[in-house]
C-alpha atoms as a PDB file:
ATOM      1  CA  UNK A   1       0.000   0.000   0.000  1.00  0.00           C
ATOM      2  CA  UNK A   2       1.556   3.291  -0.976  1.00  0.00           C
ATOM      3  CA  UNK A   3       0.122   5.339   2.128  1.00  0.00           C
ATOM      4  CA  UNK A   4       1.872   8.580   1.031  1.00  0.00           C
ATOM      5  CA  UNK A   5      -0.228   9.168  -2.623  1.00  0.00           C
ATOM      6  CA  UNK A   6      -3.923  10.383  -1.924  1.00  0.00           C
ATOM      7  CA  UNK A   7      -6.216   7.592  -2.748  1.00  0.00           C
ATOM      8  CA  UNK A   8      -9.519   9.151  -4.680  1.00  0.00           C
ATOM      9  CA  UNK A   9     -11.963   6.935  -5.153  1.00  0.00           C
ATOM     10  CA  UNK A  10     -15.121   8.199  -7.404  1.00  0.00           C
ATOM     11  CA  UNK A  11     -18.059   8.392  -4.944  1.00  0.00           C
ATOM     12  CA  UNK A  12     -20.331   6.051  -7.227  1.00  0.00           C
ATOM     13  CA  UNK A  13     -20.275   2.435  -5.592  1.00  0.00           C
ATOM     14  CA  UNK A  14     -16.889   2.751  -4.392  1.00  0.00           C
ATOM     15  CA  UNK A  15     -17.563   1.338  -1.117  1.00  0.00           C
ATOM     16  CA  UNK A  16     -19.257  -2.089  -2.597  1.00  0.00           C
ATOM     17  CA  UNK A  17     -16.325  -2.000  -5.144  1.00  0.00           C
ATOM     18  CA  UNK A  18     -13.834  -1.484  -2.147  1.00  0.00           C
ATOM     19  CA  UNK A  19     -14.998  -4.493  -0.709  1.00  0.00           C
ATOM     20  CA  UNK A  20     -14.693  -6.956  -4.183  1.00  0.00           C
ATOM     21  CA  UNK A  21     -11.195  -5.265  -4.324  1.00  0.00           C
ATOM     22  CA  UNK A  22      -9.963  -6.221  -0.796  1.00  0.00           C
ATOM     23  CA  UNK A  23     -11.926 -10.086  -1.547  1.00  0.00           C
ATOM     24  CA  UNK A  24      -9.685 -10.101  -4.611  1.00  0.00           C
ATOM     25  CA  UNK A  25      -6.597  -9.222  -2.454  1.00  0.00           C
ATOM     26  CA  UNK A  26      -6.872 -12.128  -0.557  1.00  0.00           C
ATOM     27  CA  UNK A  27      -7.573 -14.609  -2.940  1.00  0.00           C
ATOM     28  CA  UNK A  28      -5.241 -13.966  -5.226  1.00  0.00           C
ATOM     29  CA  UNK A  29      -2.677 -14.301  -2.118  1.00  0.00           C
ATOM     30  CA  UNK A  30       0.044 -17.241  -3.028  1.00  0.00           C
ATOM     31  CA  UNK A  31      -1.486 -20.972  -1.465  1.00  0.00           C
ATOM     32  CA  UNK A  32       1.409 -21.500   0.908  1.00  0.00           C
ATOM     33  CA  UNK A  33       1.125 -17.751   2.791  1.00  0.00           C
ATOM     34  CA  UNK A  34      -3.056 -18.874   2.901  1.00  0.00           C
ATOM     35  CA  UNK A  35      -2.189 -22.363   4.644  1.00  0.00           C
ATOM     36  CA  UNK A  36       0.375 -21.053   6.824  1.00  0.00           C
ATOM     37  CA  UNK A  37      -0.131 -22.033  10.332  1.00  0.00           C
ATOM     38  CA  UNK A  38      -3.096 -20.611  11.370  1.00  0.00           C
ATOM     39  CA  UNK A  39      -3.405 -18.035  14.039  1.00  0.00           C
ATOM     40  CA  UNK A  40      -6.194 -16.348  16.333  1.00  0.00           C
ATOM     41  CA  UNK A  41      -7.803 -13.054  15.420  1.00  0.00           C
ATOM     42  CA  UNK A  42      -6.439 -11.946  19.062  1.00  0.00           C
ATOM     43  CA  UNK A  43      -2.981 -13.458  18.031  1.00  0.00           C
ATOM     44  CA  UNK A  44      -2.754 -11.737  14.995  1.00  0.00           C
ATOM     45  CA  UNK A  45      -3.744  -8.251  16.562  1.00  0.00           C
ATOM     46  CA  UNK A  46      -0.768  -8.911  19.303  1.00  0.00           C
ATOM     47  CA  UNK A  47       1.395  -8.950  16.564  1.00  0.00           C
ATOM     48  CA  UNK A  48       0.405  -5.728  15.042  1.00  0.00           C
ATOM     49  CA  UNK A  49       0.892  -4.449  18.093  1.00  0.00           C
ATOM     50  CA  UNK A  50       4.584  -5.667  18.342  1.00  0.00           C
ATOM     51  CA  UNK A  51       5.493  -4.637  14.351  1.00  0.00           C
ATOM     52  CA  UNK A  52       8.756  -2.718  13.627  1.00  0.00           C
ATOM     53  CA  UNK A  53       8.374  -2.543   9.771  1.00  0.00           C
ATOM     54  CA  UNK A  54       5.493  -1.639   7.172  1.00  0.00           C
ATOM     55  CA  UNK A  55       6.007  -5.529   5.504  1.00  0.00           C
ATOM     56  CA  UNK A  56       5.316  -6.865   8.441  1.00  0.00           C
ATOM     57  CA  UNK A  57       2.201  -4.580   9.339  1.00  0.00           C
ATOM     58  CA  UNK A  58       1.022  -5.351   6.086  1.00  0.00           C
ATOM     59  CA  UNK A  59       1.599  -9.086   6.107  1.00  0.00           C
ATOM     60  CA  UNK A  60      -0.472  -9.270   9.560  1.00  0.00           C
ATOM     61  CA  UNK A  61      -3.322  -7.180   8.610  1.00  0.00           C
ATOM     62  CA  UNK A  62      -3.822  -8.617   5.158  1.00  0.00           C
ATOM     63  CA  UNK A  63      -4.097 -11.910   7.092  1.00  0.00           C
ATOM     64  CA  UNK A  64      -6.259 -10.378   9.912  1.00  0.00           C
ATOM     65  CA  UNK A  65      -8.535  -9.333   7.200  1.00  0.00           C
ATOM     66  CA  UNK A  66      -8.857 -12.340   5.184  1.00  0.00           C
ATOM     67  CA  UNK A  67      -9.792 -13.683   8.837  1.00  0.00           C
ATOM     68  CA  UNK A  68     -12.911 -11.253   9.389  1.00  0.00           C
ATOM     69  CA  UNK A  69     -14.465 -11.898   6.008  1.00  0.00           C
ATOM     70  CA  UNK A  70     -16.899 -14.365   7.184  1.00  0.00           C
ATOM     71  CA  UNK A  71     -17.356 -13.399  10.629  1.00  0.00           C
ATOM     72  CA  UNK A  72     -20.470 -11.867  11.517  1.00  0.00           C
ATOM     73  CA  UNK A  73     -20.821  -8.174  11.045  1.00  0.00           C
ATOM     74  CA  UNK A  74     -20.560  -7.118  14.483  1.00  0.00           C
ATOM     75  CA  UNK A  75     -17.631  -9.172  15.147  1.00  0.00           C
ATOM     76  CA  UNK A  76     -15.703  -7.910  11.974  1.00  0.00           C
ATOM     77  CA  UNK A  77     -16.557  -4.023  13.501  1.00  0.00           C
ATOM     78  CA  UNK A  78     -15.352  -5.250  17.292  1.00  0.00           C
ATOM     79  CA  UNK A  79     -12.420  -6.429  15.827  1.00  0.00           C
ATOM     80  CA  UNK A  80     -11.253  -3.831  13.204  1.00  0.00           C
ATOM     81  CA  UNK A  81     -11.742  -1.392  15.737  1.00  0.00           C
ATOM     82  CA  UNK A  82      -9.473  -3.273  18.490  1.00  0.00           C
ATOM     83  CA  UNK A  83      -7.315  -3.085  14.911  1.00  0.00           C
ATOM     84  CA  UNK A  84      -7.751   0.715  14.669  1.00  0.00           C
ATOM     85  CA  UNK A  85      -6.297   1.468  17.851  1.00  0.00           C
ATOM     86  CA  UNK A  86      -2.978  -0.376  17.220  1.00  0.00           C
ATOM     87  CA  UNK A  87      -2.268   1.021  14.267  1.00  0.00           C
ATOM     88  CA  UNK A  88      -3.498   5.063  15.679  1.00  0.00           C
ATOM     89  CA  UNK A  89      -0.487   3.847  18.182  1.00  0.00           C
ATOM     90  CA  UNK A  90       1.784   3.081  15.522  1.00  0.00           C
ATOM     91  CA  UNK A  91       1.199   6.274  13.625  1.00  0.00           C
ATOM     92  CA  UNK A  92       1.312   8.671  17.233  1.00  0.00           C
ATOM     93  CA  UNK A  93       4.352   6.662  18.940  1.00  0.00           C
ATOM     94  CA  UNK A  94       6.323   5.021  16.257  1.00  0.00           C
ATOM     95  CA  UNK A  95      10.185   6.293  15.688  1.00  0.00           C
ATOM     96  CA  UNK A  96       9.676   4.964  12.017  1.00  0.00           C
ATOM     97  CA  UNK A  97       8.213   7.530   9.471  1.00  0.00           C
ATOM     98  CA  UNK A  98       7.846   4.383   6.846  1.00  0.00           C
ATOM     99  CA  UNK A  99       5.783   2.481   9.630  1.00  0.00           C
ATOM    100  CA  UNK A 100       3.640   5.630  10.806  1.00  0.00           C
ATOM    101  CA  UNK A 101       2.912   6.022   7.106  1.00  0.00           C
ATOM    102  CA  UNK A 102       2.133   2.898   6.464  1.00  0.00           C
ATOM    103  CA  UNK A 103      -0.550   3.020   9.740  1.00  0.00           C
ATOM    104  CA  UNK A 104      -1.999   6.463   8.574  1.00  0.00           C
ATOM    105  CA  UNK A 105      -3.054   4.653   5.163  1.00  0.00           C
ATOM    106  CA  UNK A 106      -4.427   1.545   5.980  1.00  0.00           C
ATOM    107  CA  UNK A 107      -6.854   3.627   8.624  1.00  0.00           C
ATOM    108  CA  UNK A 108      -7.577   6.139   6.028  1.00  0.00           C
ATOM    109  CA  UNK A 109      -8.525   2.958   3.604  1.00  0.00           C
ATOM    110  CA  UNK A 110     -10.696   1.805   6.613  1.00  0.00           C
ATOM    111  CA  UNK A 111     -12.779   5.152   6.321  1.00  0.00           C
ATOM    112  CA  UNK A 112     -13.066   5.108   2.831  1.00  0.00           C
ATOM    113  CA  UNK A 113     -14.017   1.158   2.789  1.00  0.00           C
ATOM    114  CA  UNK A 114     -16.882   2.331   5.419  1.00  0.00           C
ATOM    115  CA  UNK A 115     -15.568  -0.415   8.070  1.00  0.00           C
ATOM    116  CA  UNK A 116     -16.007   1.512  10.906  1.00  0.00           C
ATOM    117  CA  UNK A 117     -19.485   2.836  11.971  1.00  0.00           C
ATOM    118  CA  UNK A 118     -17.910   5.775  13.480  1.00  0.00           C
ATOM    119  CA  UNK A 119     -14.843   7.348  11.629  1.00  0.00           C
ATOM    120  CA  UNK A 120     -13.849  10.164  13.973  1.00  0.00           C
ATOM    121  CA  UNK A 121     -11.756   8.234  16.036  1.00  0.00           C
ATOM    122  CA  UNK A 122      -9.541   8.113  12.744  1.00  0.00           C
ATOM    123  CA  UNK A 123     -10.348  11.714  11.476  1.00  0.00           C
ATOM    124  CA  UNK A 124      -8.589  12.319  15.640  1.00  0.00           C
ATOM    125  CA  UNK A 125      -5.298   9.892  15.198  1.00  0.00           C
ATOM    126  CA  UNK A 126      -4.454  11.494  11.210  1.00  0.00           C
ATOM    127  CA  UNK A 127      -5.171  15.408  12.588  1.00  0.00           C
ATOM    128  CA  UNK A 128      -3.008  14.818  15.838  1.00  0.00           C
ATOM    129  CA  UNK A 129      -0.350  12.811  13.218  1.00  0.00           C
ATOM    130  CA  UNK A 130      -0.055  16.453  10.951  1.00  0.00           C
ATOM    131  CA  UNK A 131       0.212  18.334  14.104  1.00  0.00           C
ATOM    132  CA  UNK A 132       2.429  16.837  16.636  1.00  0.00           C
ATOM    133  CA  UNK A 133       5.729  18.306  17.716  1.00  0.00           C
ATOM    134  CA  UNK A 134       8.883  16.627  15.541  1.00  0.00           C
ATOM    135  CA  UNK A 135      11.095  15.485  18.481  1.00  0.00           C
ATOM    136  CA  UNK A 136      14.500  14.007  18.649  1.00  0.00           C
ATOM    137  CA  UNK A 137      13.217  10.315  18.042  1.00  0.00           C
ATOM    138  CA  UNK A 138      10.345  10.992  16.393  1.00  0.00           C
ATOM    139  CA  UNK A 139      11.032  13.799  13.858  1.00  0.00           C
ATOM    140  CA  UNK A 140       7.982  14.671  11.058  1.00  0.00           C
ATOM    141  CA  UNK A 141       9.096  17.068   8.291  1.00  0.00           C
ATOM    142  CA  UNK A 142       6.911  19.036   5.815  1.00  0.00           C
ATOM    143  CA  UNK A 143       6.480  16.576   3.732  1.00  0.00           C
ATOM    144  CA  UNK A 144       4.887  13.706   6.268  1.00  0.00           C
ATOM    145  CA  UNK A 145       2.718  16.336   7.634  1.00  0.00           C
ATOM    146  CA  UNK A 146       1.575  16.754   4.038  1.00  0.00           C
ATOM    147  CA  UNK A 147       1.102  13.122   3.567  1.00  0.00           C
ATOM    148  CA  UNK A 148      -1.423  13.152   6.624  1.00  0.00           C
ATOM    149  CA  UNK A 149      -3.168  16.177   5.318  1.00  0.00           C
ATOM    150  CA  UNK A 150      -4.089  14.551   1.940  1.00  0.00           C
ATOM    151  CA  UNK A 151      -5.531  11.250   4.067  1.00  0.00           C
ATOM    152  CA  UNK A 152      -7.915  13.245   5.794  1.00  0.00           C
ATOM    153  CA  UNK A 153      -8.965  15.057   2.342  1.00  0.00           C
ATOM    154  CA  UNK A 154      -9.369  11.337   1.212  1.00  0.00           C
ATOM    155  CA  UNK A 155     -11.585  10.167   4.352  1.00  0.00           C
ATOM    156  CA  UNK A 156     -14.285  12.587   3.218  1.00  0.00           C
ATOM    157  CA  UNK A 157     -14.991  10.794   0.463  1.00  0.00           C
ATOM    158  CA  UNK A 158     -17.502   8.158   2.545  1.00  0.00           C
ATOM    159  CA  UNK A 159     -19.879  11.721   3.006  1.00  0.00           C
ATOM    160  CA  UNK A 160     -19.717  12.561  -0.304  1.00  0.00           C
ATOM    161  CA  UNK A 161     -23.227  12.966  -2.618  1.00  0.00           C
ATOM    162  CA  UNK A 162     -24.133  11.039  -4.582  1.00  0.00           C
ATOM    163  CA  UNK A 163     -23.601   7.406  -2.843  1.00  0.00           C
ATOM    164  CA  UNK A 164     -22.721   8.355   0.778  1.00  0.00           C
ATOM    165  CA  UNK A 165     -20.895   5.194   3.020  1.00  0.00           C
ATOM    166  CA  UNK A 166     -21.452   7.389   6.267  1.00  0.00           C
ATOM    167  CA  UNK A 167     -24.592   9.803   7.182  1.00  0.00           C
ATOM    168  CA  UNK A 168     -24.058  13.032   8.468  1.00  0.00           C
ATOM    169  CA  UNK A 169     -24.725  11.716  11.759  1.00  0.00           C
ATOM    170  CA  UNK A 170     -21.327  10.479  11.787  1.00  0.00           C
ATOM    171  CA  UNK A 171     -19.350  13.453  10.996  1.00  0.00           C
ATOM    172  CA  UNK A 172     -16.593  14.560  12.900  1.00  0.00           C
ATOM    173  CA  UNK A 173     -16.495  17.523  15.115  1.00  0.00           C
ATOM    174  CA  UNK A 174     -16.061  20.983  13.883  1.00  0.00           C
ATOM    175  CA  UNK A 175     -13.721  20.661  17.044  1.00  0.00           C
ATOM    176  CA  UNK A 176     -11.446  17.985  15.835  1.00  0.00           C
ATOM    177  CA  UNK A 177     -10.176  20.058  13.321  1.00  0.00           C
ATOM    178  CA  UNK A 178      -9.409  23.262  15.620  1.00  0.00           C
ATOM    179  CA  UNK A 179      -5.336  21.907  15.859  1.00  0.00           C
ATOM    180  CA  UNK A 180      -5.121  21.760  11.866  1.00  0.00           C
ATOM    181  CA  UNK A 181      -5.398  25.717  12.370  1.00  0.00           C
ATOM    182  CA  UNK A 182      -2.288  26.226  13.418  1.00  0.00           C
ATOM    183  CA  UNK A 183      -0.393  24.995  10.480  1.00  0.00           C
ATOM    184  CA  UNK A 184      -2.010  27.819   8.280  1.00  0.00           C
ATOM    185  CA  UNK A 185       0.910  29.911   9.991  1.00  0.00           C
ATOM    186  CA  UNK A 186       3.758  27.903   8.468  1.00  0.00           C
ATOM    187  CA  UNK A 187       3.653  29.702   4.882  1.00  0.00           C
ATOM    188  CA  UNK A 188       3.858  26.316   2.811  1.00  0.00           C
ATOM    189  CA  UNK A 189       1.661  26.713  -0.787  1.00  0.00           C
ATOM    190  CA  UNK A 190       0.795  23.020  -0.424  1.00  0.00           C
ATOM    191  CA  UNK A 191      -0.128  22.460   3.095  1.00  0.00           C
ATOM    192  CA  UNK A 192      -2.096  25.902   3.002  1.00  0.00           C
ATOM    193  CA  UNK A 193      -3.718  24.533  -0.700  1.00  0.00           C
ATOM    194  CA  UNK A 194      -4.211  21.270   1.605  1.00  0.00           C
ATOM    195  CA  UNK A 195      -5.892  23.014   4.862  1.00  0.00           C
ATOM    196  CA  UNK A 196      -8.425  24.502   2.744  1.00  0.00           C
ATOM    197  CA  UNK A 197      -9.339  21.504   1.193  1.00  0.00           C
ATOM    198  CA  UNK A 198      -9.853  20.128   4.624  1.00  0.00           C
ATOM    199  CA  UNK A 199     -11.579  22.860   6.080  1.00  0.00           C
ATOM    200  CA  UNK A 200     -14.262  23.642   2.741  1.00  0.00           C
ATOM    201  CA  UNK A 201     -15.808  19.931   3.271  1.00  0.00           C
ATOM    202  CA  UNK A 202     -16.701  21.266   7.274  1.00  0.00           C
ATOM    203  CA  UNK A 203     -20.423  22.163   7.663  1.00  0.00           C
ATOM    204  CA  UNK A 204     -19.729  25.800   9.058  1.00  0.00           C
ATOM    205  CA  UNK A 205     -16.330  27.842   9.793  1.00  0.00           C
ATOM    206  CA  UNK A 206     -17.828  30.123  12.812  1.00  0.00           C
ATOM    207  CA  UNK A 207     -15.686  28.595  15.535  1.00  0.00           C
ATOM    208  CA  UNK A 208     -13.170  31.284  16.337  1.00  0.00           C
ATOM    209  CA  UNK A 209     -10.699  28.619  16.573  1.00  0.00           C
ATOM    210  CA  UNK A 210     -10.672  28.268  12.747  1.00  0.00           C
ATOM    211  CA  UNK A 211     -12.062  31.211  11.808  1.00  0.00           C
ATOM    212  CA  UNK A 212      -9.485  33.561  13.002  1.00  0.00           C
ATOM    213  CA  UNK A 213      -6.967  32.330  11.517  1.00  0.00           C
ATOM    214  CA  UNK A 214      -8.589  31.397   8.230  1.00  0.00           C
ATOM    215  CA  UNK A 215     -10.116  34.255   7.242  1.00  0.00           C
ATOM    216  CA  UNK A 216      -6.987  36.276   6.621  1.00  0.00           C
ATOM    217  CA  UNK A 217      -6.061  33.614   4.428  1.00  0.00           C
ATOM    218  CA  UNK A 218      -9.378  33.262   2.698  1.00  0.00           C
ATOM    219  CA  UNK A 219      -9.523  37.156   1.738  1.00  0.00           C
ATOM    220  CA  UNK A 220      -6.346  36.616   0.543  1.00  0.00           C
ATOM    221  CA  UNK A 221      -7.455  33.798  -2.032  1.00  0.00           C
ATOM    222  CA  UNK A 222     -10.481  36.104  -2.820  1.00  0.00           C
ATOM    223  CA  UNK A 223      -8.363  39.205  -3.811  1.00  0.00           C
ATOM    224  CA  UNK A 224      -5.754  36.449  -5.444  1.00  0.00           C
ATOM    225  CA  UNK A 225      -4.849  36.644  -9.220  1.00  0.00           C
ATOM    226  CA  UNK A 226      -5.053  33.209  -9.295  1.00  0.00           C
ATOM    227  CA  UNK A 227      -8.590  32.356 -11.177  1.00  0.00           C
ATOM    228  CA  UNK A 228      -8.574  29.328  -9.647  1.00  0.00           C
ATOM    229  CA  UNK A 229      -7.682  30.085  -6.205  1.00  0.00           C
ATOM    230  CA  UNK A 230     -10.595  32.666  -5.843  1.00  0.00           C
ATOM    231  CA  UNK A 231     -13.040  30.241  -7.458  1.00  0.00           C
ATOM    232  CA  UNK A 232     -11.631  27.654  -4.849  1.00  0.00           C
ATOM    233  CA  UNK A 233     -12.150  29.503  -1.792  1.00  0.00           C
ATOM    234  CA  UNK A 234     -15.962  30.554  -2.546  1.00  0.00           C
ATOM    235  CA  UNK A 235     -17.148  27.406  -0.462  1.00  0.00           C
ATOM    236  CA  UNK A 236     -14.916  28.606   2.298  1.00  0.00           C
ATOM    237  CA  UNK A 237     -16.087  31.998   2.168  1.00  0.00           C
ATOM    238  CA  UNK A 238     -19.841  31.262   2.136  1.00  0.00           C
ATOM    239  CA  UNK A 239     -19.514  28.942   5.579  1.00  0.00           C
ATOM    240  CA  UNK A 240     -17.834  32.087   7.043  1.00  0.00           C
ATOM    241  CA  UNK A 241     -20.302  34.705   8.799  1.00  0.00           C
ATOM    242  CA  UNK A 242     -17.887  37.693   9.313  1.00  0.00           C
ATOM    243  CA  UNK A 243     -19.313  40.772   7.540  1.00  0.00           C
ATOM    244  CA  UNK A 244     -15.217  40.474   5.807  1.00  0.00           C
ATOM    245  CA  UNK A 245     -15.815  37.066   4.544  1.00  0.00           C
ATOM    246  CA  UNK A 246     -19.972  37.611   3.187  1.00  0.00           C
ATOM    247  CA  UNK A 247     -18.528  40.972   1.598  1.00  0.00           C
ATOM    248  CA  UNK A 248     -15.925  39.255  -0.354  1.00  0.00           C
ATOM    249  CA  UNK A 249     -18.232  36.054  -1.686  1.00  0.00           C
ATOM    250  CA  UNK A 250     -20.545  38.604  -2.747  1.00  0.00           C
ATOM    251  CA  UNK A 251     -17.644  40.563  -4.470  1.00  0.00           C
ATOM    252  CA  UNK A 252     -16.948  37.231  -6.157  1.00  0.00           C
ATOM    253  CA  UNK A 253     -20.345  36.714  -7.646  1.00  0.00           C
ATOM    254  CA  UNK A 254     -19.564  39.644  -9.932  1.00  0.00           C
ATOM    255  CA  UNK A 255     -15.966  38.193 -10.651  1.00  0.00           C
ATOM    256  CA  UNK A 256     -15.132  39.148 -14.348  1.00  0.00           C
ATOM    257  CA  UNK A 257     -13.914  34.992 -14.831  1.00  0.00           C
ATOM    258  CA  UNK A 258     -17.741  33.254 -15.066  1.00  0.00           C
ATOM    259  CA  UNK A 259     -16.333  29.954 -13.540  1.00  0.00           C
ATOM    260  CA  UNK A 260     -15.516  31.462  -9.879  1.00  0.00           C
ATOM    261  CA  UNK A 261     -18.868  33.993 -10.519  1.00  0.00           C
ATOM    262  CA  UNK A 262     -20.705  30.546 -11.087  1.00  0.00           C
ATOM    263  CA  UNK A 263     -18.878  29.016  -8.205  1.00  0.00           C
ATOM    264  CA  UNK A 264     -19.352  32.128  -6.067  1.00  0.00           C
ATOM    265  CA  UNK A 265     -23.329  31.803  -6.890  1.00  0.00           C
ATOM    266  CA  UNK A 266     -23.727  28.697  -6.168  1.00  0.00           C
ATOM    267  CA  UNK A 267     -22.282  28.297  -2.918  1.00  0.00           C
ATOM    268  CA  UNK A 268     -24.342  31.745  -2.084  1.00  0.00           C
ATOM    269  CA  UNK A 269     -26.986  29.825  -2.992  1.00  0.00           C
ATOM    270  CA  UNK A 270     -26.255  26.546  -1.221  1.00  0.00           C
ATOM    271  CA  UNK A 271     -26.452  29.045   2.386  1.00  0.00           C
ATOM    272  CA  UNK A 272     -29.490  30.179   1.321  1.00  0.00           C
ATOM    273  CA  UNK A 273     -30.785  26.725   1.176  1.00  0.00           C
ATOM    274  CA  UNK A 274     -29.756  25.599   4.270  1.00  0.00           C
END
């Protein structure tokens, strides 16, 4: 699994295809590594725990997951969640970038695959992952931080229109997004292009935690000469109360390109509507 690349997935029957995709996995998986000696589900999860290298963390959960096929729902869930928490330790507590990485995508495929019933827990472990502190024996440069960033833009995909995995029920916390905030002051063009991904999909952007520092940057985008950076950061605006930020969308619905005045309409519109 290449944990670093964003996985997109288009939102029509992805999950069900998700599923025929991980079946296919295992069967095509060479006879002698299927009749190994077999182990317990509990075994197998020890193991994970104990892992040093991605091979081995993906050897284990490939065979902890051709275990759970034909369990009973509930039991796959109980499981997969016990399975969750290893690898959220892996990705928080590891010295290895290659094995954190590794961690960070095989939860983020669990959110897109709809495995959990409740994804926050994940959307929690991959925001504290882009955010920690880089210490002596655990350092995390730009460019992991980035890699993190573009999971959680993937794990929206489950509440995406048409074919939604997860309800809206479901959705994280406006709150568990408040630390991503702080990374808006590092000056980076691709973790700032990443943030506002991330923070566009939320329902509103009133908390003060995100909106102060946000809306500097999202006036910015609106006076930008970048055509595609104002049309980008119309969603943003419009999910944005602050006289500054309503002022500027409206500006933008007279925009002289007519893709960011359509894009500027519509998400006026989509306010209006809710």
């Amino acid at each position: 699994m290449n944990s670093t690349r964003s996985t997109l997935f288009p939102a029509s029957g992805y999950s069900n295809r998700f599923d025929q995709l991980m079946q296919k996995r295992f069967r095509d998986t060479p006879r002698p590594f299927r009749q190994a000696k077999s182990m317990s589900i509990s075994e197998l999860l020890r193991q994970v725990e104990g892992v040093s290298s991605p091979q081995q963390l993906n050897k284990l959960v490939n065979k902890l997951q051709s275990k759970l096929w034909n369990l009973p729902k509930e039991e796959q869930t109980l499981f997969r969640e016990q399975l969750v928490e290893a690898l959220a330790t892996h990705v928080l507590q590891s010295s290895s970038r290659p094995l954190r990485l590794e961690g960070a995508g095989w939860l983020r495929l669990f959110v897109q695959a709809a495995y959990l019933p409740e994804p926050e827990q994940v959307f929690v472990t991959l925001v504290t992952a882009a955010t920690q502190n880089a210490t002596s024996d655990r350092p995390i440069d730009t460019s992991e931080r980035a890699a993190y960033l573009s999971m959680i833009v993937d794990c929206f995909w489950p509440f995406r229109y048409p074919f939604p995995a997860y309800t809206w029920e479901v959705f994280p916390a406006n709150t568990v997004f408040y630390p991503l905030a702080s990374l808006l002051s590092q000056h980076d063009d691709y973790l700032q292009d990443t943030l506002v991904n991330i923070f566009a999909e939320l329902p509103t952007l009133d908390d003060a935690d995100i909106a102060t520092p946000l809306l500097p940057i999202a006036l910015q985008w609106a006076n930008s000469v970048d055509s595609e950076r104002r049309q980008r950061i119309t969603v943003v605006l419009s999910r944005m109360s602050h006289h500054d930020a309503q002022n500027a969308l409206s500006r933008l619905q007279a925009d002289a390109d007519p893709v960011v005045r359509a894009s500027a309409c519509r998400a006026a519109e989509n306010v209006q509507k809710a």
